[in-house]
N, C-alpha and C. Protein backbone atom coordinates (compact mmCIF):
# COMPACT_ATOMS: atom_id res chain seq x y z
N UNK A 1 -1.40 245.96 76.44
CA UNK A 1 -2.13 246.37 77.62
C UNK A 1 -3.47 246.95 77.19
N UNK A 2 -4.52 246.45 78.04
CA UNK A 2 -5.97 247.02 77.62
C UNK A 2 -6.09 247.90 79.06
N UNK A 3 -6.83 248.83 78.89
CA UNK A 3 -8.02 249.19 79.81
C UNK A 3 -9.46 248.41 79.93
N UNK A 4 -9.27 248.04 81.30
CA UNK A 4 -10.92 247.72 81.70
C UNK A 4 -11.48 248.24 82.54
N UNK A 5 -12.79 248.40 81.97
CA UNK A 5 -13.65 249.31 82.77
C UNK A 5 -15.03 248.61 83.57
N UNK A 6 -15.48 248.90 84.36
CA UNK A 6 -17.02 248.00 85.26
C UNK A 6 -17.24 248.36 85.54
N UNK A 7 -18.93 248.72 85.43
CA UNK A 7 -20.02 249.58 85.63
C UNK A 7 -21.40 248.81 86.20
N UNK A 8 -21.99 249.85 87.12
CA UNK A 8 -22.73 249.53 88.22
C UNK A 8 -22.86 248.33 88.55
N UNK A 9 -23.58 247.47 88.76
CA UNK A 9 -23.85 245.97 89.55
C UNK A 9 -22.55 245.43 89.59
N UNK A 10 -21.85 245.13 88.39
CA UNK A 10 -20.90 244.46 87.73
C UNK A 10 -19.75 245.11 88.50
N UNK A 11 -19.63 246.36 88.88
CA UNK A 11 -18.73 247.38 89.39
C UNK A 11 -19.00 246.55 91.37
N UNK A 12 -19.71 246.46 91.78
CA UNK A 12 -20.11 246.43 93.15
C UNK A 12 -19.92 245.12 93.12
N UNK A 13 -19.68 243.87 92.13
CA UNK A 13 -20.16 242.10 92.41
C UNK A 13 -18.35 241.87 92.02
N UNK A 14 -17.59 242.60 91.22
CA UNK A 14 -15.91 242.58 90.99
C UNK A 14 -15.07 243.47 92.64
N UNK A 15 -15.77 244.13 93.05
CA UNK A 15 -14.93 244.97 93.84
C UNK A 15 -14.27 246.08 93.17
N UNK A 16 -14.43 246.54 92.00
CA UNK A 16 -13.56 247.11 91.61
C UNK A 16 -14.00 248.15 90.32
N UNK A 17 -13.59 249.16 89.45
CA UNK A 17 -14.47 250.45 88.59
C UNK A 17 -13.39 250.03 87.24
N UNK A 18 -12.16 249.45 87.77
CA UNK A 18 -11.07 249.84 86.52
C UNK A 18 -10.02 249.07 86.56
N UNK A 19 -9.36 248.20 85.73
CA UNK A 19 -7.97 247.72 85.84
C UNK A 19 -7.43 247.95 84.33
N UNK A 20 -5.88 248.13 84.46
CA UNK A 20 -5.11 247.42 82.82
C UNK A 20 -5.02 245.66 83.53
N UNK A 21 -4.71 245.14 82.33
CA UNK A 21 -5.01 244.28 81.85
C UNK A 21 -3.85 244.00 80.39
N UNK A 22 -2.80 242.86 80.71
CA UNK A 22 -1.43 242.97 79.91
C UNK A 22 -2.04 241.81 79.28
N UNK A 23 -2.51 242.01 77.72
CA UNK A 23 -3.68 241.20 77.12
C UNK A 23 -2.82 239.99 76.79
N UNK A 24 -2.97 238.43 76.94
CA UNK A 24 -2.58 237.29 76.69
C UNK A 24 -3.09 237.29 75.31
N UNK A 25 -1.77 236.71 74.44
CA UNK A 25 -2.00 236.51 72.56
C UNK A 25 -2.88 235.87 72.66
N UNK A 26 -3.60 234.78 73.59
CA UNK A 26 -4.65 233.87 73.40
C UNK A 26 -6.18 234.47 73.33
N UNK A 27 -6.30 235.74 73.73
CA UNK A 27 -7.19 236.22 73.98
C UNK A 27 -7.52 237.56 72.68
N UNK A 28 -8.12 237.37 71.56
CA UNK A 28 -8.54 238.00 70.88
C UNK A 28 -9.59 238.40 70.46
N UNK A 29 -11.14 238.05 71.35
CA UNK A 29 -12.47 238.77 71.32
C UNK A 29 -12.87 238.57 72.47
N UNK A 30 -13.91 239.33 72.08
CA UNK A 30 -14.42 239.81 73.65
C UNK A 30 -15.02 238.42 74.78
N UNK A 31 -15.63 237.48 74.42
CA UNK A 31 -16.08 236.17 74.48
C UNK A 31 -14.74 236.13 75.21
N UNK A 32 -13.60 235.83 74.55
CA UNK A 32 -12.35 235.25 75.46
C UNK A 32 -12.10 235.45 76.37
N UNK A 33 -11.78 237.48 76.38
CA UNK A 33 -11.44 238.15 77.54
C UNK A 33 -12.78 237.87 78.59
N UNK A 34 -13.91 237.74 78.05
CA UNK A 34 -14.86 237.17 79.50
C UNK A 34 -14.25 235.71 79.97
N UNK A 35 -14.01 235.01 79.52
CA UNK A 35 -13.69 233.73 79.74
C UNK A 35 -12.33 233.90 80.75
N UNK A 36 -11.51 234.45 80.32
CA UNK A 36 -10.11 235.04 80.71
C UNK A 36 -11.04 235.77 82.80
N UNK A 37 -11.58 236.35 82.30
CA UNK A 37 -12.45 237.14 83.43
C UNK A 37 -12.87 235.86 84.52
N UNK A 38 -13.64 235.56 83.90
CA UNK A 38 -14.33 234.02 84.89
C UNK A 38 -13.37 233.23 85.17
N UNK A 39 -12.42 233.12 84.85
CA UNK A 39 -11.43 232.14 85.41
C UNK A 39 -10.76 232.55 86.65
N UNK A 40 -10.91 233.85 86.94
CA UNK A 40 -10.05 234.39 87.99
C UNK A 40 -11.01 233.34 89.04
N UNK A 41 -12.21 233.07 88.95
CA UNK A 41 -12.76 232.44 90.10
C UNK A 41 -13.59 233.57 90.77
N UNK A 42 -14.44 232.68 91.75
CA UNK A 42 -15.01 233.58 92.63
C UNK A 42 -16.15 234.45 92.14
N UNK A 43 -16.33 235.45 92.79
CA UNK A 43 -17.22 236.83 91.74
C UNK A 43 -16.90 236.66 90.77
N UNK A 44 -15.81 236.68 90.08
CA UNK A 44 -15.24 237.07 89.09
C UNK A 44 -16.20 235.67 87.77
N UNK A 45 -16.36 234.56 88.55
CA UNK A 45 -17.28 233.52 87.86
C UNK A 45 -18.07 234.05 87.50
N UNK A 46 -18.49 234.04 88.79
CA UNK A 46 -20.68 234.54 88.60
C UNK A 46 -20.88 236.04 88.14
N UNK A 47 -19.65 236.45 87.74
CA UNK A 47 -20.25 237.66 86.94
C UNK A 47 -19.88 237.80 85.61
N UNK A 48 -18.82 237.18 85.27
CA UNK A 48 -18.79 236.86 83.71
C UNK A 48 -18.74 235.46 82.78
N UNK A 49 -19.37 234.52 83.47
CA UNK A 49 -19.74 233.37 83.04
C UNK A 49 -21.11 232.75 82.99
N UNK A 50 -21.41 233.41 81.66
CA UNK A 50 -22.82 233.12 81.18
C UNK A 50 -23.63 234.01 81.17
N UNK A 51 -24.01 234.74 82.31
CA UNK A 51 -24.40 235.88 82.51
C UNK A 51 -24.42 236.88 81.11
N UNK A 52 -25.59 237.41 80.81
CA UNK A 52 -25.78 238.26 80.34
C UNK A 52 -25.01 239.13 80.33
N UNK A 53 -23.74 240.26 79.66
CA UNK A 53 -23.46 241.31 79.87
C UNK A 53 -23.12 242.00 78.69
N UNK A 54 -23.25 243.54 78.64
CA UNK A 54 -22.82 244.35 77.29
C UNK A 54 -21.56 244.42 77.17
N UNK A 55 -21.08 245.01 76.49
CA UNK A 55 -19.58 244.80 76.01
C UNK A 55 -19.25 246.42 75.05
N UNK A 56 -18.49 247.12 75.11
CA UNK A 56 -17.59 248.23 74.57
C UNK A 56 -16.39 248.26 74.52
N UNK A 57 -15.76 248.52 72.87
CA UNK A 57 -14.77 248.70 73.05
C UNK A 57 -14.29 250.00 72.22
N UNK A 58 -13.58 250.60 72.64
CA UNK A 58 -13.03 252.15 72.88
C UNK A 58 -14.73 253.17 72.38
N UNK A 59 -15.47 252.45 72.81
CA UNK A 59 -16.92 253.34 73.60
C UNK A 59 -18.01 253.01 72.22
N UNK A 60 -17.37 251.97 71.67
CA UNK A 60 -18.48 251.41 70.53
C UNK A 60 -19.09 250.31 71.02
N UNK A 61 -20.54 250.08 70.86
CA UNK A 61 -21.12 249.15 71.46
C UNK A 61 -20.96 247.67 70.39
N UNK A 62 -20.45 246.39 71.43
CA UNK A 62 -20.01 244.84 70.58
C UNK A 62 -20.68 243.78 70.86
N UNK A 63 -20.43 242.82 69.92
CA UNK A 63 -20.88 241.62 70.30
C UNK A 63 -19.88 240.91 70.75
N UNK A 64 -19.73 239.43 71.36
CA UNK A 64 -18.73 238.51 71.79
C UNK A 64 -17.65 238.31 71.09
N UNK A 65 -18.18 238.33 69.56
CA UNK A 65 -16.53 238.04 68.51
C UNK A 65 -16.26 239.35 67.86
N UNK A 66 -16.50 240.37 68.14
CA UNK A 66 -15.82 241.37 68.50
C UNK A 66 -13.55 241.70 68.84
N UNK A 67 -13.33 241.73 67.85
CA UNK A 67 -11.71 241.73 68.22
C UNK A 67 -11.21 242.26 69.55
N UNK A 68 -10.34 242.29 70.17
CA UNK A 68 -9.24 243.22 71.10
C UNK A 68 -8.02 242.97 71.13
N UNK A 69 -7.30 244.22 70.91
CA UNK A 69 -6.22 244.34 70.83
C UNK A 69 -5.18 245.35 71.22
N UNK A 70 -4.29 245.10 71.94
CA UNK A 70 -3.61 245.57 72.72
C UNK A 70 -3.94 247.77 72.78
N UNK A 71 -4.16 248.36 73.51
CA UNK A 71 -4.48 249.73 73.57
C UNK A 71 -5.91 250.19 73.33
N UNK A 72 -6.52 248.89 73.51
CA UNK A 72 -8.22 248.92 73.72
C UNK A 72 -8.68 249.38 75.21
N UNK A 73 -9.72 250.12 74.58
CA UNK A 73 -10.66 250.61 75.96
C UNK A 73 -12.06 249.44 76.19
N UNK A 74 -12.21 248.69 77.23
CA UNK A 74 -13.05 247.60 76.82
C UNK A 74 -14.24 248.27 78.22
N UNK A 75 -15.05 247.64 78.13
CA UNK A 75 -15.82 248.17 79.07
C UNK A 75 -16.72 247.36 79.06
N UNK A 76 -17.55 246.68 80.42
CA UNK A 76 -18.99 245.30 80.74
C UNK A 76 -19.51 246.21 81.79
N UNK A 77 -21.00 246.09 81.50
CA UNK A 77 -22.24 246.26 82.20
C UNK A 77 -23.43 245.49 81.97
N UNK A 78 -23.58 245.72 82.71
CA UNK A 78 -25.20 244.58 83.05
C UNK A 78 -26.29 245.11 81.85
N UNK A 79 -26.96 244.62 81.54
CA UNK A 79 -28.11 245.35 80.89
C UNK A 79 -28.74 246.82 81.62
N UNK A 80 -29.56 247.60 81.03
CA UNK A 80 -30.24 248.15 81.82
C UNK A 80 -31.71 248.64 81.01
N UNK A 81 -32.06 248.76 81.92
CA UNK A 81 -33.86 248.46 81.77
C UNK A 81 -34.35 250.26 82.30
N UNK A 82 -35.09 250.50 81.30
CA UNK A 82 -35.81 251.68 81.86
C UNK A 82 -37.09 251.77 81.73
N UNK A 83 -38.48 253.16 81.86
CA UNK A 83 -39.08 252.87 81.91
C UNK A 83 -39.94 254.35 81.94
């Protein structure tokens, strides 16, 4: 089981701030679990398929091949831009 977490835009375009998530053996970096994400369809496409997004896991900032594994804190947000 993972924790997932979604933050601002990404939080408002899912419906949703937080789910577990009972991690499929097939799914072992972060790239996947987006893939795993976009398949639900719907929002769930157009917000993690292709799309730009950051990636954390248990609050370290990752890239796509990045591992996960079961009792991970994972967390996607949009970029953000300041100024």
């Amino acid at each position: 089981m993972i924790k997932l977490l979604y933050f601002a835009s990404l939080r408002e375009t899912v419906g949703q701030s937080a789910e577990d998530l009972e991690l499929p053996s097939q799914v072992t970096d972060i790239a996947a679990l987006r893939a795993l994400l976009a398949a639900r369809g719907g929002a769930w496409k157009t917000a993690f398929d292709g799309g730009r997004l950051l990636a954390s896991v248990n609050q370290q900032m990752v890239d796509e091949r990045h591992p996960v594994a079961d009792g991970d804190e994972v967390a996607f947000f949009p970029p953000v831009t300041g100024g």
